[in-house]
Protein backbone atom coordinates (compact mmCIF):
# COMPACT_ATOMS: atom_id res chain seq x y z
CA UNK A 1 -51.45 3.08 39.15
CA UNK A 2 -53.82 5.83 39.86
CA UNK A 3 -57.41 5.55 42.15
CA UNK A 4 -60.75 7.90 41.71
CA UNK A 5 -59.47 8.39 37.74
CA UNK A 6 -58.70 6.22 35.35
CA UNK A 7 -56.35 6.10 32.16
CA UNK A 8 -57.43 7.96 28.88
CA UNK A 9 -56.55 4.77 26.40
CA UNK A 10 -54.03 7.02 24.61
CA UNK A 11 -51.16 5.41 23.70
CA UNK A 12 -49.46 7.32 21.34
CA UNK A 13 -47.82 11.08 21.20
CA UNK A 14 -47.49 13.76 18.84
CA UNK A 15 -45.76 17.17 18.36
CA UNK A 16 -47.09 20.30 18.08
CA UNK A 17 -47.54 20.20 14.13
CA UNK A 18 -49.75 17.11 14.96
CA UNK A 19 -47.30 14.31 13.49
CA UNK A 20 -46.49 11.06 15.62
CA UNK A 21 -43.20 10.97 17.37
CA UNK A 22 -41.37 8.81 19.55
CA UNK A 23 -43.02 8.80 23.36
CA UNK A 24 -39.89 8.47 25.38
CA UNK A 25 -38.59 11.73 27.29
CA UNK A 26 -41.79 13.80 25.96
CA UNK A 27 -43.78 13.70 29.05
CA UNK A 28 -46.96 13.36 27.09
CA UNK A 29 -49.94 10.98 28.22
CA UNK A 30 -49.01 8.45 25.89
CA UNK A 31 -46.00 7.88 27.35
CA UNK A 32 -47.19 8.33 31.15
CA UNK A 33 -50.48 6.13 30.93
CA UNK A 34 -51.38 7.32 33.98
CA UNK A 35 -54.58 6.23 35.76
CA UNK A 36 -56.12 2.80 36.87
CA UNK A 37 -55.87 0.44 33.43
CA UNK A 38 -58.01 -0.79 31.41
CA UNK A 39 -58.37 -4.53 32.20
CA UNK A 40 -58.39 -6.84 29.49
CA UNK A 41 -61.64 -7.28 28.11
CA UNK A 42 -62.51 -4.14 29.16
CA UNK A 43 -66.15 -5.45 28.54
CA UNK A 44 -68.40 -8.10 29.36
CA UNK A 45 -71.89 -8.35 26.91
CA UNK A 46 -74.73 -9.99 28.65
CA UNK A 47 -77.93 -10.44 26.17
CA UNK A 48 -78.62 -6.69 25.96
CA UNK A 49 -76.73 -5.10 28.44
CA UNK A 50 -73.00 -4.71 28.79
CA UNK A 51 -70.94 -4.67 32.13
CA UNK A 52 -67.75 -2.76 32.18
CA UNK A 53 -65.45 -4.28 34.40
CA UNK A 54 -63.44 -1.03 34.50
CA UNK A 55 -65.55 1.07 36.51
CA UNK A 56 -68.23 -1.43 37.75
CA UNK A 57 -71.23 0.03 35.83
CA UNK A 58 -73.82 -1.78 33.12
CA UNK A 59 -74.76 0.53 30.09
CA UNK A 60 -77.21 -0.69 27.84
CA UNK A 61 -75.88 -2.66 24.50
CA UNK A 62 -78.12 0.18 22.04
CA UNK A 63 -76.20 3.70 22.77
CA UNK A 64 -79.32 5.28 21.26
CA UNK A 65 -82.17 3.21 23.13
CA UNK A 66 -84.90 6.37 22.51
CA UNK A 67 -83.91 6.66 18.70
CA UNK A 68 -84.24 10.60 19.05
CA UNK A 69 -83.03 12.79 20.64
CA UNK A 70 -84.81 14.49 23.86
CA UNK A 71 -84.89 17.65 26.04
CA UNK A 72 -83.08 17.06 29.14
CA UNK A 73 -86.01 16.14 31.12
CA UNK A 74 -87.67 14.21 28.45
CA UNK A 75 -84.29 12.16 28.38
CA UNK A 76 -85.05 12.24 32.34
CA UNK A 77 -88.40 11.08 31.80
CA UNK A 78 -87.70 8.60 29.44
CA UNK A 79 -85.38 6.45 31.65
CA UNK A 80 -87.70 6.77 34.70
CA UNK A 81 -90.68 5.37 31.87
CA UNK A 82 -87.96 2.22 31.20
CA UNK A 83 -88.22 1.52 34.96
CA UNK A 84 -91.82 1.40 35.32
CA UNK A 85 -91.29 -1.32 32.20
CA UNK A 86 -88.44 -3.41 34.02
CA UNK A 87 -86.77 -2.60 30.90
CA UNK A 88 -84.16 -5.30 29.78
CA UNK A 89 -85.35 -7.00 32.97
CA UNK A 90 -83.70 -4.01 35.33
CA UNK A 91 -85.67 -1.09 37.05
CA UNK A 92 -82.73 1.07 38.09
CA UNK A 93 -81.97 2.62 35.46
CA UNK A 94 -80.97 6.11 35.21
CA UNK A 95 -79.48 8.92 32.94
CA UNK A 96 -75.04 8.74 33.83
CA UNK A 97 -73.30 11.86 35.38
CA UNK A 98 -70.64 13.43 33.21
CA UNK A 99 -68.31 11.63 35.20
CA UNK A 100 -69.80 8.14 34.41
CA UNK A 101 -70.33 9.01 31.02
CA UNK A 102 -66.60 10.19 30.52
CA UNK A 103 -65.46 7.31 31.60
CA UNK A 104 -66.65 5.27 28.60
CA UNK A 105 -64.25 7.72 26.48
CA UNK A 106 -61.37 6.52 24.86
CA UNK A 107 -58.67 9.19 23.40
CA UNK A 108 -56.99 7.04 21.49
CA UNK A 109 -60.36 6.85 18.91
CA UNK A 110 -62.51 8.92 17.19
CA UNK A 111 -66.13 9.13 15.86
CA UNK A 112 -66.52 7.47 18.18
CA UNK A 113 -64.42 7.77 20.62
CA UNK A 114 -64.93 4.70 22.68
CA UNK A 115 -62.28 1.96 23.40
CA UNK A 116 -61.42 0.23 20.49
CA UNK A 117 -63.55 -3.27 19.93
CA UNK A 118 -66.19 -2.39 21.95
CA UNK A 119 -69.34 -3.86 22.20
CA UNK A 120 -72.27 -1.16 21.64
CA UNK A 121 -74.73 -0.83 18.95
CA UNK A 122 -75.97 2.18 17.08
CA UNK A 123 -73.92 4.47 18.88
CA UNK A 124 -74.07 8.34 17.53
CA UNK A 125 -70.63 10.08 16.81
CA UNK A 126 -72.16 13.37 18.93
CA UNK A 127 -73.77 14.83 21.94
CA UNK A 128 -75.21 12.55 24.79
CA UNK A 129 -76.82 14.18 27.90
CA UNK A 130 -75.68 13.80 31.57
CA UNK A 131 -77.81 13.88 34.85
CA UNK A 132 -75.56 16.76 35.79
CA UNK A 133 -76.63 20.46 35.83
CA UNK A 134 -74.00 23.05 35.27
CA UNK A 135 -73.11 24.70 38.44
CA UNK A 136 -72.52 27.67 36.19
CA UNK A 137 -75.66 27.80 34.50
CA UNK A 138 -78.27 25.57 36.30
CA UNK A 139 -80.94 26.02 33.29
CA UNK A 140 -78.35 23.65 31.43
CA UNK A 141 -76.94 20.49 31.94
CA UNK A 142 -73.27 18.76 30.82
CA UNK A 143 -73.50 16.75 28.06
CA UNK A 144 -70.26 14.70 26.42
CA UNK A 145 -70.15 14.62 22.42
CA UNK A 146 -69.07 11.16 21.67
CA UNK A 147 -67.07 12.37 18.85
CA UNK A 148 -64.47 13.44 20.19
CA UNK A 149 -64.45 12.77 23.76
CA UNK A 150 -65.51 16.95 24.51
CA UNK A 151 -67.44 17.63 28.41
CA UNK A 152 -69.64 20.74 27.71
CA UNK A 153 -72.72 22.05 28.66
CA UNK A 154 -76.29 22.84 26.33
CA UNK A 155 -79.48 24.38 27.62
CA UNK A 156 -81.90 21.85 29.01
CA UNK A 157 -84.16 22.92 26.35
CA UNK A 158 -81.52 21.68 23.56
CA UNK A 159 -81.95 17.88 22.29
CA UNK A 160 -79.42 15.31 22.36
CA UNK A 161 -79.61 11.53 22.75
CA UNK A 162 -79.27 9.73 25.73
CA UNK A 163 -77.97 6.36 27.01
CA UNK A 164 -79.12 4.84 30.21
CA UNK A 165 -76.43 2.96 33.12
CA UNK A 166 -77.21 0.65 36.04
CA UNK A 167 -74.62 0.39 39.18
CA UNK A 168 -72.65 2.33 41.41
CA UNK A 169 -68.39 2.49 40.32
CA UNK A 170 -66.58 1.92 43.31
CA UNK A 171 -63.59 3.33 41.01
CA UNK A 172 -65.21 6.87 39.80
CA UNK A 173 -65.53 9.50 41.99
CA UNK A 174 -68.59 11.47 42.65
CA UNK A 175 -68.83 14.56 41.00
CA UNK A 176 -69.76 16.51 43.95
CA UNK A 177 -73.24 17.95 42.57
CA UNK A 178 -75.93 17.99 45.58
CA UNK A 179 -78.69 20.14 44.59
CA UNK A 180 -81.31 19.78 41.69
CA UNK A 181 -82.39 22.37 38.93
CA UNK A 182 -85.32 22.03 36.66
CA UNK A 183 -84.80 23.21 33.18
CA UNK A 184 -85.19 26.99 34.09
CA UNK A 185 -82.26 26.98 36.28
CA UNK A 186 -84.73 26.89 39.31
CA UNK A 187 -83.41 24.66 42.71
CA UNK A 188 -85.97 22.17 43.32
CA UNK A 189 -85.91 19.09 45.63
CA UNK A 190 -83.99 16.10 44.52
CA UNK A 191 -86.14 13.05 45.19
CA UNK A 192 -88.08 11.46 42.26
CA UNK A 193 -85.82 13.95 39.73
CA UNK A 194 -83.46 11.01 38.77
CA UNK A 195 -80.66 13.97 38.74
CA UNK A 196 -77.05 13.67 39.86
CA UNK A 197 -77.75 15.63 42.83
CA UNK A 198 -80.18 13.25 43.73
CA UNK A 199 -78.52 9.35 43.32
CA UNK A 200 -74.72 11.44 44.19
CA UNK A 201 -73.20 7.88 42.62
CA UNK A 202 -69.51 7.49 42.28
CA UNK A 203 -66.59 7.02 44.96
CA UNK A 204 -67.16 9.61 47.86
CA UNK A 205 -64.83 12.11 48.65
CA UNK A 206 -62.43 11.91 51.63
CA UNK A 207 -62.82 14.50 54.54
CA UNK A 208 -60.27 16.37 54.50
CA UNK A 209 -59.86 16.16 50.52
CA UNK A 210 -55.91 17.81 50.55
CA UNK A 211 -53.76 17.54 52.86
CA UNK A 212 -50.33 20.69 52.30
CA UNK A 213 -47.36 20.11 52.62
CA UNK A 214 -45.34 23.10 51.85
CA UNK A 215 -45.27 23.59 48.52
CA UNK A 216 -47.44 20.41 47.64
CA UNK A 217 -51.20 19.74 48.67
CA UNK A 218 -51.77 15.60 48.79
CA UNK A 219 -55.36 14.99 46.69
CA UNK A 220 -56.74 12.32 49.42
CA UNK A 221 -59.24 10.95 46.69
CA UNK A 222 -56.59 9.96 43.68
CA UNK A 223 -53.18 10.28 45.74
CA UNK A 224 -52.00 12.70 42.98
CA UNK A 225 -49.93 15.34 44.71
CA UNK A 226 -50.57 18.93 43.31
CA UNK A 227 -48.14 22.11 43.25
CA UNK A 228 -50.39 24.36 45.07
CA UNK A 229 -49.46 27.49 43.09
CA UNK A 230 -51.31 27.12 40.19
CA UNK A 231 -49.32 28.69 37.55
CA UNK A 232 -46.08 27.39 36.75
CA UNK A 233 -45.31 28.60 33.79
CA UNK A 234 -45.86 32.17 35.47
CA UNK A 235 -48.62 33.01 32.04
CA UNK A 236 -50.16 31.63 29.28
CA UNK A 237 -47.52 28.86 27.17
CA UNK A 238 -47.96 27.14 24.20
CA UNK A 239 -48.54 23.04 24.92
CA UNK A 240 -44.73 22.42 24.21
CA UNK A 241 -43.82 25.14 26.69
CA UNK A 242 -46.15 23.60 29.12
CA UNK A 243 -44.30 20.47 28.98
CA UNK A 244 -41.12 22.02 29.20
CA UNK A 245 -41.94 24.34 32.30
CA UNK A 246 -42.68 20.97 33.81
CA UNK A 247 -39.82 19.51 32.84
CA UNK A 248 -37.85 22.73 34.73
CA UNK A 249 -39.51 22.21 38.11
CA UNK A 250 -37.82 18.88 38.51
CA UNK A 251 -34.88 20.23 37.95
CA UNK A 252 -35.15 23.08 41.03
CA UNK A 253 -37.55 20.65 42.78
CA UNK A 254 -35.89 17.22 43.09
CA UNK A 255 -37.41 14.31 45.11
CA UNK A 256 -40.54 13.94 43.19
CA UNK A 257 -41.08 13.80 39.21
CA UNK A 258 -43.35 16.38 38.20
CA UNK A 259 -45.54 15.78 35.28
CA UNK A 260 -47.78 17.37 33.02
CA UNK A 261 -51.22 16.14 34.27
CA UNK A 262 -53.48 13.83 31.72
CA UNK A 263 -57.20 15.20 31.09
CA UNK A 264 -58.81 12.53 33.58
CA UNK A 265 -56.06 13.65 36.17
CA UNK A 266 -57.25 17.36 35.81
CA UNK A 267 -60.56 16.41 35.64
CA UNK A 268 -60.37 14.81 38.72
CA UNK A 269 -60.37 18.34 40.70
CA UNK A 270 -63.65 19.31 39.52
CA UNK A 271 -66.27 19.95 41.69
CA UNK A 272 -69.23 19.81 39.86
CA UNK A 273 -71.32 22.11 42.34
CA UNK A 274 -68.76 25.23 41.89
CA UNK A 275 -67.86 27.05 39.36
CA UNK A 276 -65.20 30.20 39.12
CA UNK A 277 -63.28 28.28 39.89
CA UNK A 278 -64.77 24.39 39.58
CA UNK A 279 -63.25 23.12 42.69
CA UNK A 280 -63.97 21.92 46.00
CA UNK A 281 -64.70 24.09 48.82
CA UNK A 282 -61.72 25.14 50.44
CA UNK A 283 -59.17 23.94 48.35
CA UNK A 284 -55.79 24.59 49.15
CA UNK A 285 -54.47 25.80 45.56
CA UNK A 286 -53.37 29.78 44.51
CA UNK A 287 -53.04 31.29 41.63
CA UNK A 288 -55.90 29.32 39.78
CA UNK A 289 -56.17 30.44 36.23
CA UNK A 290 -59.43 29.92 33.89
CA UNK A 291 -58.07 27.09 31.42
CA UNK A 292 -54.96 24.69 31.77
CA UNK A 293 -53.32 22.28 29.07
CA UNK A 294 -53.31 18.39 29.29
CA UNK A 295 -50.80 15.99 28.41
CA UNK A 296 -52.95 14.65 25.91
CA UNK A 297 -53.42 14.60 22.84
CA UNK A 298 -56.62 15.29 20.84
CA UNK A 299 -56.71 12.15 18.11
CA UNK A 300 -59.56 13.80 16.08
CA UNK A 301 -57.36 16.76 15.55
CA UNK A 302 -53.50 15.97 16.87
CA UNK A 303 -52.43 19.28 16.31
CA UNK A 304 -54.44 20.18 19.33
CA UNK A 305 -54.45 18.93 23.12
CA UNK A 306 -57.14 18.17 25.41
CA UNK A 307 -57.56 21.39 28.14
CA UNK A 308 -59.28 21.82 31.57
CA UNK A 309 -61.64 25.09 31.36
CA UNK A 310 -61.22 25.10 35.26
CA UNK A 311 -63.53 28.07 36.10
CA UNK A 312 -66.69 26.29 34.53
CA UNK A 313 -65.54 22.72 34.78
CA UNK A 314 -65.36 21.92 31.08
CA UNK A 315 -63.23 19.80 29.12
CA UNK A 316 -62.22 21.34 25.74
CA UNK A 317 -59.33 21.73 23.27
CA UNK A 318 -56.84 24.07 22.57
CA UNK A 319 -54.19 24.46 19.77
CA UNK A 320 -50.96 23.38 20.58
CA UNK A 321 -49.34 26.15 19.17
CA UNK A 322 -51.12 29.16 20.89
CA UNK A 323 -50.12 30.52 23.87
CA UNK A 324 -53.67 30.31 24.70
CA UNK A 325 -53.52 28.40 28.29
CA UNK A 326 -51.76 27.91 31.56
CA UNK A 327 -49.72 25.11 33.55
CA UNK A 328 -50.44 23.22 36.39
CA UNK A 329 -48.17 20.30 37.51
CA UNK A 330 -48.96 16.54 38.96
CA UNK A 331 -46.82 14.38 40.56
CA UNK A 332 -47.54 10.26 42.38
CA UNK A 333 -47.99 10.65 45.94
């Protein structure tokens, strides 16, 4: 069922020329679902605020509250300003980590890519900041375009919209960010900044986080089991040879069923405090590589996949036809 990550909404698969196919025996996310479900209604609309009963958290009905878009602190600002107003009768609201705001993506939509029948008003098909700074580049901060479903970062000094979330998930991890970074890239203290590194909201992180065995390392957080080394395919694979290198470690490497791992399953690793590679301190894994495939498919262009870029922590595309990224493989603990 999944724990600390939940399932991507897709629910279809597609070859590598982008055309639908039959799900059974590919080993692609739509046929895996993998992940905590999506209950049914996966929303709950209370005057002008709704309450997804998913991950726990209450988003604001409008997905565009400000009507422009701001700097990153302006966006910062403006939610602290809604406070000091009790806005919609609340005074906890802040700006979402990447991980919060990811969580409202569906990738089984487009434009916008949120679960199908949902509730919000004047959402924007594009980019919508995060409270998170980028571990690689401080003097930005992620932001997730709406679009599509992409995780990237822009320079605090960019504008994009923002949309303001109440609550703590009990079901979303936290993203592991614990300092704070004005928009020069500076450290600065955390209270009063309304940054991730200050609130730290999400599911916390077990101590140890992996646990080896052998070949394996547990994830104590999801209870996805990783193969430690890294690289499976041995090099860089096109998204059907990914699959199929997966599909040829459970033939030498019987007792568990080895999988391609979704984009929320890879995204679960990142530590959003590291970067080179984005993972927690003292992970057990070799052999990391900069960018691995997903099972999933990208609906706004199915000819392409959904990809971890592991050694800054983004979440991107890649053709399915390239030989453009590596293999990592997932298994239920």
């Amino acid at each position: 069922m999944g724990r600390g990550y939940v399932q991507t909404g897709q629910r279809t698969c597609h070859g590598a020329d982008g055309g639908e196919i039959p799900c059974v025996g590919s080993g692609q996310d739509g046929e895996t679902r993998a992940g905590l479900p999506w209950p049914d209604p996966r929303f709950e609309t209370h005057s002008e605020v709704v309450h997804d009963r998913l991950t726990g958290l209450t988003w604001t009905c409008c997905a565009n509250p400000a009507e422009f878009p701001f700097t990153w602190q302006e966006a910062l600002d403006y939610v602290r300003d809604m406070n000091r107003g009790v806005a919609l009768g609340h005074a906890d609201w802040r700006l979402p980590n990447r991980r919060e705001l990811r969580s409202l993506v569906s990738h089984q939509t487009r434009q916008p890519a949120l679960p199908e029948g949902h509730p919000f008003q004047e959402v924007f098909a594009g980019w919508y900041w995060t409270s998170t700074s980028a571990a690689i580049a401080p003097a930005h901060a992620w932001y997730v375009d709406l679009g599509g479903g992409r995780a990237f970062y822009g320079g605090k000094d960019q504008s994009f919209l923002l949309w303001p979330v109440r609550g703590s998930s009990k079901v979303l991890p936290v993203t592991g960010q614990d300092g704070c970074y004005d928009a020069r890239g500076r450290a600065i203290a955390c209270p009063g900044s309304g940054q991730d590194g200050e609130g730290r909201y999400g599911l916390p992180w077990p101590a140890p986080r992996f646990t080896v065995e052998g070949d394996t390392a547990l994830d104590r957080l999801t209870g996805l089991r990783w193969w430690r080394r890294a690289d499976v395919a041995l090099g860089q694979v096109t998204w059907a040879e990914a699959l199929t290198a997966v599909h040829a470690l459970n033939r030498y490497n019987r007792g568990r069923q080895w999988r391609l791992p979704n984009i929320n399953e890879l995204e679960s690793l990142v530590d959003s405090a590291r970067h080179g590679p984005a993972l927690p301190a003292g992970h057990p894994f070799r052999d990391t590589r900069e960018v691995y495939w997903s099972s999933t498919t990208s609906l706004y262009a199915p000819d392409w996949a959904w990809a971890l870029y592991l050694d800054k922590g983004a979440v991107g595309v890649g053709r399915k036809p390239e030989a453009c990224f590596n293999v990592w493989a997932v298994a239920e603990s």
